[in-house]
Protein backbone atom coordinates (compact mmCIF):
# COMPACT_ATOMS: atom_id res chain seq x y z
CA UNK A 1 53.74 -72.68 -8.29
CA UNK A 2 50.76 -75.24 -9.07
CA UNK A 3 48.36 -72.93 -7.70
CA UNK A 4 50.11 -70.38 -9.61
CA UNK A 5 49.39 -72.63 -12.66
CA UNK A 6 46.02 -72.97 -12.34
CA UNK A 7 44.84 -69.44 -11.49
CA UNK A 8 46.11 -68.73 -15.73
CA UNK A 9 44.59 -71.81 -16.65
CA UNK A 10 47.42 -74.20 -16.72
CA UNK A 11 46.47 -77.09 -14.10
CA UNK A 12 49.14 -78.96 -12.54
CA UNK A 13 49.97 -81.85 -14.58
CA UNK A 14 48.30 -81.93 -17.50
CA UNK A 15 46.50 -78.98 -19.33
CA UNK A 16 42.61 -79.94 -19.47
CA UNK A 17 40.88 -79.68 -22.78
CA UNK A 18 41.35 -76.48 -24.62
CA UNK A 19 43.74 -74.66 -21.25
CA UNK A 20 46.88 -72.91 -22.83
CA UNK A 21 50.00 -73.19 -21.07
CA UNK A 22 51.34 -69.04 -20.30
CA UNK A 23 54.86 -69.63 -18.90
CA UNK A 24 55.61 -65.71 -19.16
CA UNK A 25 52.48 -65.29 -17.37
CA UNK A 26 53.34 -67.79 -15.09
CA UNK A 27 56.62 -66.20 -14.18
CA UNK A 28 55.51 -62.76 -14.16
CA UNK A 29 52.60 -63.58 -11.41
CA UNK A 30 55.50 -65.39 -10.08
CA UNK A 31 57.91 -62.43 -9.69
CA UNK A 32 54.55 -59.96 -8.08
CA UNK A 33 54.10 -62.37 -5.50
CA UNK A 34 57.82 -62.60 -4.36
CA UNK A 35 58.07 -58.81 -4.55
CA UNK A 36 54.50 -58.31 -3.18
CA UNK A 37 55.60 -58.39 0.42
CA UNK A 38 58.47 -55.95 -0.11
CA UNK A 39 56.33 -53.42 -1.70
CA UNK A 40 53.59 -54.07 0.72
CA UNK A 41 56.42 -53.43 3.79
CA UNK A 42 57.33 -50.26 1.64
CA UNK A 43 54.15 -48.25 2.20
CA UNK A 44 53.06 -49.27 5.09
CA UNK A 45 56.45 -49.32 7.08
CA UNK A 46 56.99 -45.61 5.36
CA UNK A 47 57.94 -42.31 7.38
CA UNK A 48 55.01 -40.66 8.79
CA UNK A 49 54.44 -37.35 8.10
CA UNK A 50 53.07 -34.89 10.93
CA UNK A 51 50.10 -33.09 10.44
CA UNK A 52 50.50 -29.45 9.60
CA UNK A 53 47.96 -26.72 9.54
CA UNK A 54 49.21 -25.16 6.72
CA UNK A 55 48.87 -28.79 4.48
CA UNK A 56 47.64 -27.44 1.03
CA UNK A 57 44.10 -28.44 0.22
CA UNK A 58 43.99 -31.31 -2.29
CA UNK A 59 39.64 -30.56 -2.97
CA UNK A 60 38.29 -27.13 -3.10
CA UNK A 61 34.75 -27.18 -1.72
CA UNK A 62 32.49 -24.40 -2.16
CA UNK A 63 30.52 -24.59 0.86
CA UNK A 64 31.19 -25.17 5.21
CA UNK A 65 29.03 -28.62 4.84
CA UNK A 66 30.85 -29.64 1.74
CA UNK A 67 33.95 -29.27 3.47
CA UNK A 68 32.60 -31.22 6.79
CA UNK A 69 31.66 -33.93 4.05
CA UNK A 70 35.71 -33.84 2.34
CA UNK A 71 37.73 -33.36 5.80
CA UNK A 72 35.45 -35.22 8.47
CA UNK A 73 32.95 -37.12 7.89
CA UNK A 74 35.62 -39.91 6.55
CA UNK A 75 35.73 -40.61 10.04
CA UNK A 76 32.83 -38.76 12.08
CA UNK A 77 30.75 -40.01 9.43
CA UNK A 78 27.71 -38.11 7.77
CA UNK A 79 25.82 -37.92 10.85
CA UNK A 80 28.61 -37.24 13.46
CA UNK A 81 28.42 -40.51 15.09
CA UNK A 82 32.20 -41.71 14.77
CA UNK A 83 33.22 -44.80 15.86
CA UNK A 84 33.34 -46.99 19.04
CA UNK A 85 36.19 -49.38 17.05
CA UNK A 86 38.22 -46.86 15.66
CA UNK A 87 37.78 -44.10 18.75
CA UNK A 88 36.68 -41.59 16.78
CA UNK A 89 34.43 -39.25 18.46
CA UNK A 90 30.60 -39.02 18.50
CA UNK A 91 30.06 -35.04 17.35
CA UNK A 92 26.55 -34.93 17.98
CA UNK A 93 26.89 -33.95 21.76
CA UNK A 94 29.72 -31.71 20.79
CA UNK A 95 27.66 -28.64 22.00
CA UNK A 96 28.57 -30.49 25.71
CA UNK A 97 32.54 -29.44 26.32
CA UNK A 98 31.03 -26.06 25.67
CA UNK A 99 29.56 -26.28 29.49
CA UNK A 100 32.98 -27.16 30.96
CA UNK A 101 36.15 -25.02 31.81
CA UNK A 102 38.44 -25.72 29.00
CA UNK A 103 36.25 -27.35 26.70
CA UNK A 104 35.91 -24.78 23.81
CA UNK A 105 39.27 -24.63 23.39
CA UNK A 106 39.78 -28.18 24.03
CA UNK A 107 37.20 -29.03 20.66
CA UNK A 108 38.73 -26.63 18.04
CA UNK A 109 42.75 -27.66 19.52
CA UNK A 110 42.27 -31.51 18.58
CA UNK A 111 44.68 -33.41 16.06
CA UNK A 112 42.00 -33.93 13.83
CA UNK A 113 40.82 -30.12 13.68
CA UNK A 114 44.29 -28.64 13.63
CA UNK A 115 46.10 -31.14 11.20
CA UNK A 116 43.19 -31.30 8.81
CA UNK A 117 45.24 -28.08 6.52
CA UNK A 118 41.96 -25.89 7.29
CA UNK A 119 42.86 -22.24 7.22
CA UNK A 120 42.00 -21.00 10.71
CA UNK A 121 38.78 -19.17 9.14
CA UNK A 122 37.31 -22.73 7.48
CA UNK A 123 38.15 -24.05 11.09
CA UNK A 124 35.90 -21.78 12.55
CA UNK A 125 33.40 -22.17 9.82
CA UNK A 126 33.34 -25.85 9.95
CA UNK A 127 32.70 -25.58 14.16
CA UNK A 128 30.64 -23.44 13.78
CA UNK A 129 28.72 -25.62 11.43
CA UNK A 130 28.90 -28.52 13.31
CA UNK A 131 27.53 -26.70 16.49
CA UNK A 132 24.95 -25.45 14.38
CA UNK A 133 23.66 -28.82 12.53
CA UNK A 134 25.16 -31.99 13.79
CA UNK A 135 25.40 -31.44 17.45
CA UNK A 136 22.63 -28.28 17.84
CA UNK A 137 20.66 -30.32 20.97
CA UNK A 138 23.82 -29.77 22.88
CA UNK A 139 25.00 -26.68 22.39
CA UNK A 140 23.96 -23.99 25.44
CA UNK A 141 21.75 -21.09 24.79
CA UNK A 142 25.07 -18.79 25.17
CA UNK A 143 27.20 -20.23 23.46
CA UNK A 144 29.37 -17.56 21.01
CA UNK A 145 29.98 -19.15 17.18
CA UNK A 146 34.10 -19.43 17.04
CA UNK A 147 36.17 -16.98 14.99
CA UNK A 148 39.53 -17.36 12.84
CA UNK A 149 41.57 -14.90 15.57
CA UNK A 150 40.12 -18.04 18.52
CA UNK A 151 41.70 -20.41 16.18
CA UNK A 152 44.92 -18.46 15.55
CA UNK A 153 45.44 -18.45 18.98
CA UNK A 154 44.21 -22.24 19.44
CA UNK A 155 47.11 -22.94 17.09
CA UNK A 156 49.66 -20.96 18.91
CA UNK A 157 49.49 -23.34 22.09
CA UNK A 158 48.59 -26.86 20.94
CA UNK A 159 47.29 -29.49 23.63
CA UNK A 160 50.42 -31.84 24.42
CA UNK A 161 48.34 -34.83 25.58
CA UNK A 162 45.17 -34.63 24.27
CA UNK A 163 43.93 -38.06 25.82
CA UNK A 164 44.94 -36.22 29.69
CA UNK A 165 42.81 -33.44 28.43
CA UNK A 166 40.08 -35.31 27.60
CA UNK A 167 39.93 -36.96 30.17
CA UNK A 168 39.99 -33.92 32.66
CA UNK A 169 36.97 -32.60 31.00
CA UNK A 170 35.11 -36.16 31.15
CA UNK A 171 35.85 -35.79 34.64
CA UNK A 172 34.59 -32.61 34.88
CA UNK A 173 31.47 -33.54 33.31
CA UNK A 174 30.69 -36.44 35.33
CA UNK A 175 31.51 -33.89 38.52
CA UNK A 176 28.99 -31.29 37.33
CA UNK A 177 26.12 -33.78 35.87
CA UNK A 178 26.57 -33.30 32.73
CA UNK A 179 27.38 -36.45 30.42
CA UNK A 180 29.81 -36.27 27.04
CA UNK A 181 30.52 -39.78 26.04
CA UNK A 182 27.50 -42.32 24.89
CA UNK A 183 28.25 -44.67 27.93
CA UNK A 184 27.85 -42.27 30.23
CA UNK A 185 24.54 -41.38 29.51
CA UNK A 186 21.30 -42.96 30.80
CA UNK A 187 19.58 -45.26 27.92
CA UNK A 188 16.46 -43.98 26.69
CA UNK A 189 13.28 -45.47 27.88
CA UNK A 190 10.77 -47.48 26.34
């Protein structure tokens, strides 16, 4: 409560020169820090709700790069790049699972594309667009641009372990040469 005291300008003890005792300020800072923890344990011990592919847009966007900027790159960042810390995935050699058995499908069947309440058009938009922009160094000459009927049917058989999946196509990858994840390939030379 001294600390308390001092943070409204009351120091323990004796006010200094010209400080105003607040009692009701006092208490009320008082009563928020004893509830603080409680309504802290309230949100973030709260009921998780699944992702759905039919959650309604909260920001309409009028173009495929505006909505890669609202529904992505809060995690793949601007430039695709992700993050080691948070294991979000680096984008920019998406064009790679392209060249493996399974990986097309594998890319547009994720959690984050088919919880992120994109119709199954803007899906295939925003794939395409990333293919397109972000990760166009990797993508193979033959490579078809997805379409909402590939990501209806995406959605009709989800992936049930997506980290197994993954890691069946890194396998892959390694098998046939051809690298997906950062670490795997060579560093660049001076």
């Amino acid at each position: 409560m001294k600390g308390l005291a001092r943070i409204v300008g009351a120091p323990a003890g004796r006010p200094a020169a010209g400080a105003v005792r607040r009692p009701a300020l006092t208490a009320c800072l008082a009563a928020a820090w004893a509830i603080a923890p409680v309504a802290a344990q309230t949100t973030v011990l709260g009921k998780q709700v699944p992702a759905r592919p039919d959650a309604p847009a909260v920001v309409q966007t009028t173009s495929v790069r505006a909505t890669y900027i609202v529904r992505c790159a809060g995690c793949h960042g601007l430039d695709g790049a992700g993050s080691r810390v948070g294991q979000v995935p680096d984008m920019r050699q998406l064009g790679r699972f392209l060249q493996l058995e399974g990986g097309r499908e594998f890319l547009i069947k994720v959690p984050g594309v088919m919880g992120s309440g994109l119709s199954d058009r803007e899906v295939a938009e925003v794939t395409n667009w990333v293919l397109d922009t972000i990760a166009a160094g990797s993508v193979p000459a033959e490579h078809r641009p997805y379409d909402a009927a590939e990501v209806a049917r995406a959605r009709a058989h989800p992936l049930v372990d997506v980290a197994a999946a993954r890691a069946g196509l890194l396998a892959q990858g390694r098998a046939r040469g051809i690298a997906i994840d950062a670490e795997e390939r060579p560093a660049a030379r001076p």
